[in-house]
N, C-alpha and C. Protein backbone atom coordinates (compact mmCIF):
# COMPACT_ATOMS: atom_id res chain seq x y z
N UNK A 1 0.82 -1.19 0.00
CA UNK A 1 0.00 0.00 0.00
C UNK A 1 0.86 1.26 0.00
N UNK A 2 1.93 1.18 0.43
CA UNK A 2 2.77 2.14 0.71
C UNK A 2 3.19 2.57 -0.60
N UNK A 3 3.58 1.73 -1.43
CA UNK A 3 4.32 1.72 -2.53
C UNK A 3 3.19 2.76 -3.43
N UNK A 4 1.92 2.71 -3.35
CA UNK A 4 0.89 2.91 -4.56
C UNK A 4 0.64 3.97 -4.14
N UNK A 5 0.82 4.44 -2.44
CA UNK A 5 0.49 5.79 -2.21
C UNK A 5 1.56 6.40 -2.95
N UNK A 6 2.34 6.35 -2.61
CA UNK A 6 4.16 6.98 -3.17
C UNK A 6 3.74 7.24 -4.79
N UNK A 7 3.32 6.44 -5.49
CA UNK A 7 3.02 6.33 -6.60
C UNK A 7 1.70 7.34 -7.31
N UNK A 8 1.01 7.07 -6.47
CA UNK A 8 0.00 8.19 -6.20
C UNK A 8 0.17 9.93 -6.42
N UNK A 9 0.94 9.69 -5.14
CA UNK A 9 1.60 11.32 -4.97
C UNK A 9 2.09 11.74 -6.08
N UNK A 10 3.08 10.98 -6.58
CA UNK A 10 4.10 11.06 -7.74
C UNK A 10 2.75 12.39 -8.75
N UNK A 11 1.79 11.11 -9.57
CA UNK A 11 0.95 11.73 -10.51
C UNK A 11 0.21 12.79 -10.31
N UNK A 12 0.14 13.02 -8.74
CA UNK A 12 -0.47 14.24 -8.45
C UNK A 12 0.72 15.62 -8.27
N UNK A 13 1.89 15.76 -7.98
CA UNK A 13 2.85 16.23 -8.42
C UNK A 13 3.43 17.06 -9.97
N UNK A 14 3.07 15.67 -10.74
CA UNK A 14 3.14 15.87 -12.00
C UNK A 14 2.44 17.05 -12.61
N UNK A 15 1.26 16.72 -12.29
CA UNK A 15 -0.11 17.10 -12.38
C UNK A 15 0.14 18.91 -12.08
N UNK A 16 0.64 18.45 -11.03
CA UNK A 16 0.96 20.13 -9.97
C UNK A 16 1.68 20.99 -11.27
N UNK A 17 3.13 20.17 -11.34
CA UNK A 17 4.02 20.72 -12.41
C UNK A 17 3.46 21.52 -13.48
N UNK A 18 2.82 20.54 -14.02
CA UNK A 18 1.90 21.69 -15.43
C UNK A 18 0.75 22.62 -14.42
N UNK A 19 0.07 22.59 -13.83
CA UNK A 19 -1.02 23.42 -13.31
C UNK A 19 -0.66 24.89 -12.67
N UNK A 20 0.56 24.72 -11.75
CA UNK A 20 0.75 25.97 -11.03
C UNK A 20 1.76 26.66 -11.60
N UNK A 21 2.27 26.23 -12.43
CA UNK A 21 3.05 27.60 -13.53
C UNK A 21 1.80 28.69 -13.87
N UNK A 22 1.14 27.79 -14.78
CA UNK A 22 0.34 28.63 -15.57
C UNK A 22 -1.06 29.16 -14.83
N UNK A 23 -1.26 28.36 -13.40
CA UNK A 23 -2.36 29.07 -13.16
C UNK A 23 -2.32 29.64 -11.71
N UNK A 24 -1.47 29.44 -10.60
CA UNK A 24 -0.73 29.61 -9.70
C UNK A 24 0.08 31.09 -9.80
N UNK A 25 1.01 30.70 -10.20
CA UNK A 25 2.29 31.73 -10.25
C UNK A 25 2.60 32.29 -11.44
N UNK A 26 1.54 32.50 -12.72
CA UNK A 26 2.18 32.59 -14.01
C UNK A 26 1.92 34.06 -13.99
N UNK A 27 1.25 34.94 -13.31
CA UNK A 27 1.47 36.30 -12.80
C UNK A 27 2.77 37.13 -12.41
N UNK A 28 2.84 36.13 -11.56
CA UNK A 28 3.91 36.47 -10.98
C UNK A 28 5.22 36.84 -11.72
N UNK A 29 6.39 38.00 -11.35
CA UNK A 29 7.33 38.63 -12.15
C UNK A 29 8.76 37.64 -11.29
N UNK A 30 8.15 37.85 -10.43
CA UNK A 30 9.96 37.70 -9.54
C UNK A 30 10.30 35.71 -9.65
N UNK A 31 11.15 35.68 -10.41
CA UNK A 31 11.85 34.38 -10.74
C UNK A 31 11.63 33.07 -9.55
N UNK A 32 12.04 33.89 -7.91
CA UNK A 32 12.22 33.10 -7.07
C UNK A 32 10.98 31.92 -6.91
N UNK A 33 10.06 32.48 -7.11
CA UNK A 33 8.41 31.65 -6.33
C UNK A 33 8.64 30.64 -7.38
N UNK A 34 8.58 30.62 -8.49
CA UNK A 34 9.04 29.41 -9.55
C UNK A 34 10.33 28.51 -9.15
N UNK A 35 11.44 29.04 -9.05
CA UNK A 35 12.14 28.11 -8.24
C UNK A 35 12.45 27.72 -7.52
N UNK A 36 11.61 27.81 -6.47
CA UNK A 36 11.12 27.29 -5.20
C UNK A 36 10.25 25.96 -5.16
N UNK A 37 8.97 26.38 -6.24
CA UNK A 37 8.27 25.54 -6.32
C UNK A 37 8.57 24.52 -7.43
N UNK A 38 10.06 24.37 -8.39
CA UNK A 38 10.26 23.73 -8.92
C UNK A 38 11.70 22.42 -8.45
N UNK A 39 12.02 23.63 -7.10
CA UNK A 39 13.01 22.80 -6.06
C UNK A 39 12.61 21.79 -5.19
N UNK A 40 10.76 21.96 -4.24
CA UNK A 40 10.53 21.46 -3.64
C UNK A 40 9.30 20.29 -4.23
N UNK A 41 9.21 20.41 -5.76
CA UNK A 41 8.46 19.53 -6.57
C UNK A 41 9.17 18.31 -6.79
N UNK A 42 10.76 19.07 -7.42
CA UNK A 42 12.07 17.66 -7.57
C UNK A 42 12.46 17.38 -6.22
N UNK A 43 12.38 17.53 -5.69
CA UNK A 43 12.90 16.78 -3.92
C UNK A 43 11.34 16.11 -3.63
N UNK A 44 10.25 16.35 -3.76
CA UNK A 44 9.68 15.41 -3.33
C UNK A 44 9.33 14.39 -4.00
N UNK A 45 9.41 14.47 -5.46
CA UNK A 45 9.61 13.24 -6.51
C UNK A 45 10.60 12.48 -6.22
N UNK A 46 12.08 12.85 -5.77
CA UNK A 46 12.59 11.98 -5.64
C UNK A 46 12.87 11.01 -4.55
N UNK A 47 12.12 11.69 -3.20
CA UNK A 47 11.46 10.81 -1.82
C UNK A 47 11.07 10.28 -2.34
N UNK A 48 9.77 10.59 -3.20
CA UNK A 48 8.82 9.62 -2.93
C UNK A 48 9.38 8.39 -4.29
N UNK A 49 9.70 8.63 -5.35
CA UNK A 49 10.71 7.45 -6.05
C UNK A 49 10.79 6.90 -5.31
N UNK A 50 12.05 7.03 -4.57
CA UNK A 50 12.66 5.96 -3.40
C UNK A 50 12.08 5.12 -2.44
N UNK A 51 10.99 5.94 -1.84
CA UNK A 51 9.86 4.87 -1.18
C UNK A 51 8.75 4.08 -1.70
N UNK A 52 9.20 4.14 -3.61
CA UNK A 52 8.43 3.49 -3.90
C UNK A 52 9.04 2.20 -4.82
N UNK A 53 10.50 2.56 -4.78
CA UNK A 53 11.60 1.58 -5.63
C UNK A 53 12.17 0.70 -4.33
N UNK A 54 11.91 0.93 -3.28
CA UNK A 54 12.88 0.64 -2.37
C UNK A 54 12.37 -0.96 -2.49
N UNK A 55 11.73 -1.82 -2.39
CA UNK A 55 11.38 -3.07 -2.43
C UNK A 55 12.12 -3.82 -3.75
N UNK A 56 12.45 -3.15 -4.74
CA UNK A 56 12.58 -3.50 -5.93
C UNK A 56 14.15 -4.18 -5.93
N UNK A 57 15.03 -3.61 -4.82
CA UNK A 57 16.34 -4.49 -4.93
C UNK A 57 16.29 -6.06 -4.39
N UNK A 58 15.26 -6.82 -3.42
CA UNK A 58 15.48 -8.05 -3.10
C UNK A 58 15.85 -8.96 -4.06
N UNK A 59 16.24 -10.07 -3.29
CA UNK A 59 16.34 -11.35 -4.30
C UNK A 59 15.12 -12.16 -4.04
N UNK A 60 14.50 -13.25 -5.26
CA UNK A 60 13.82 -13.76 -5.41
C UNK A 60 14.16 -14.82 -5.49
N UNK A 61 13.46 -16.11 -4.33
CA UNK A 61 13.64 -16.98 -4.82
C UNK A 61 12.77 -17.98 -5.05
């Protein structure tokens, strides 16, 4: 379950990515608010990756 939430988040993220440029912050002049919200979009994609790959190294037998 863990894995699908992680997975979850991910597409809603994505989602974020295209939405709050253009309808969020696309007013906006000053550079920073964009790369803020494009710093703390890639850091939480890549948590949540990880808590969702993390099962994927075992061995099978």
């Amino acid at each position: 379950m863990k894995r699908r939430t992680a997975l979850i988040l991910v597409a809603v993220i994505v989602l974020a990515c295209y939405a709050v440029p253009y309808l969020l912050i696309g007013q906006v002049a000053a550079w920073y608010g964009s790369f803020l919200f494009w710093t703390l979009a890639g850091l939480a994609i890549i948590v949540l990756n990880a808590i969702a790959t993390a099962g994927f190294g075992g061995r099978d037998e």
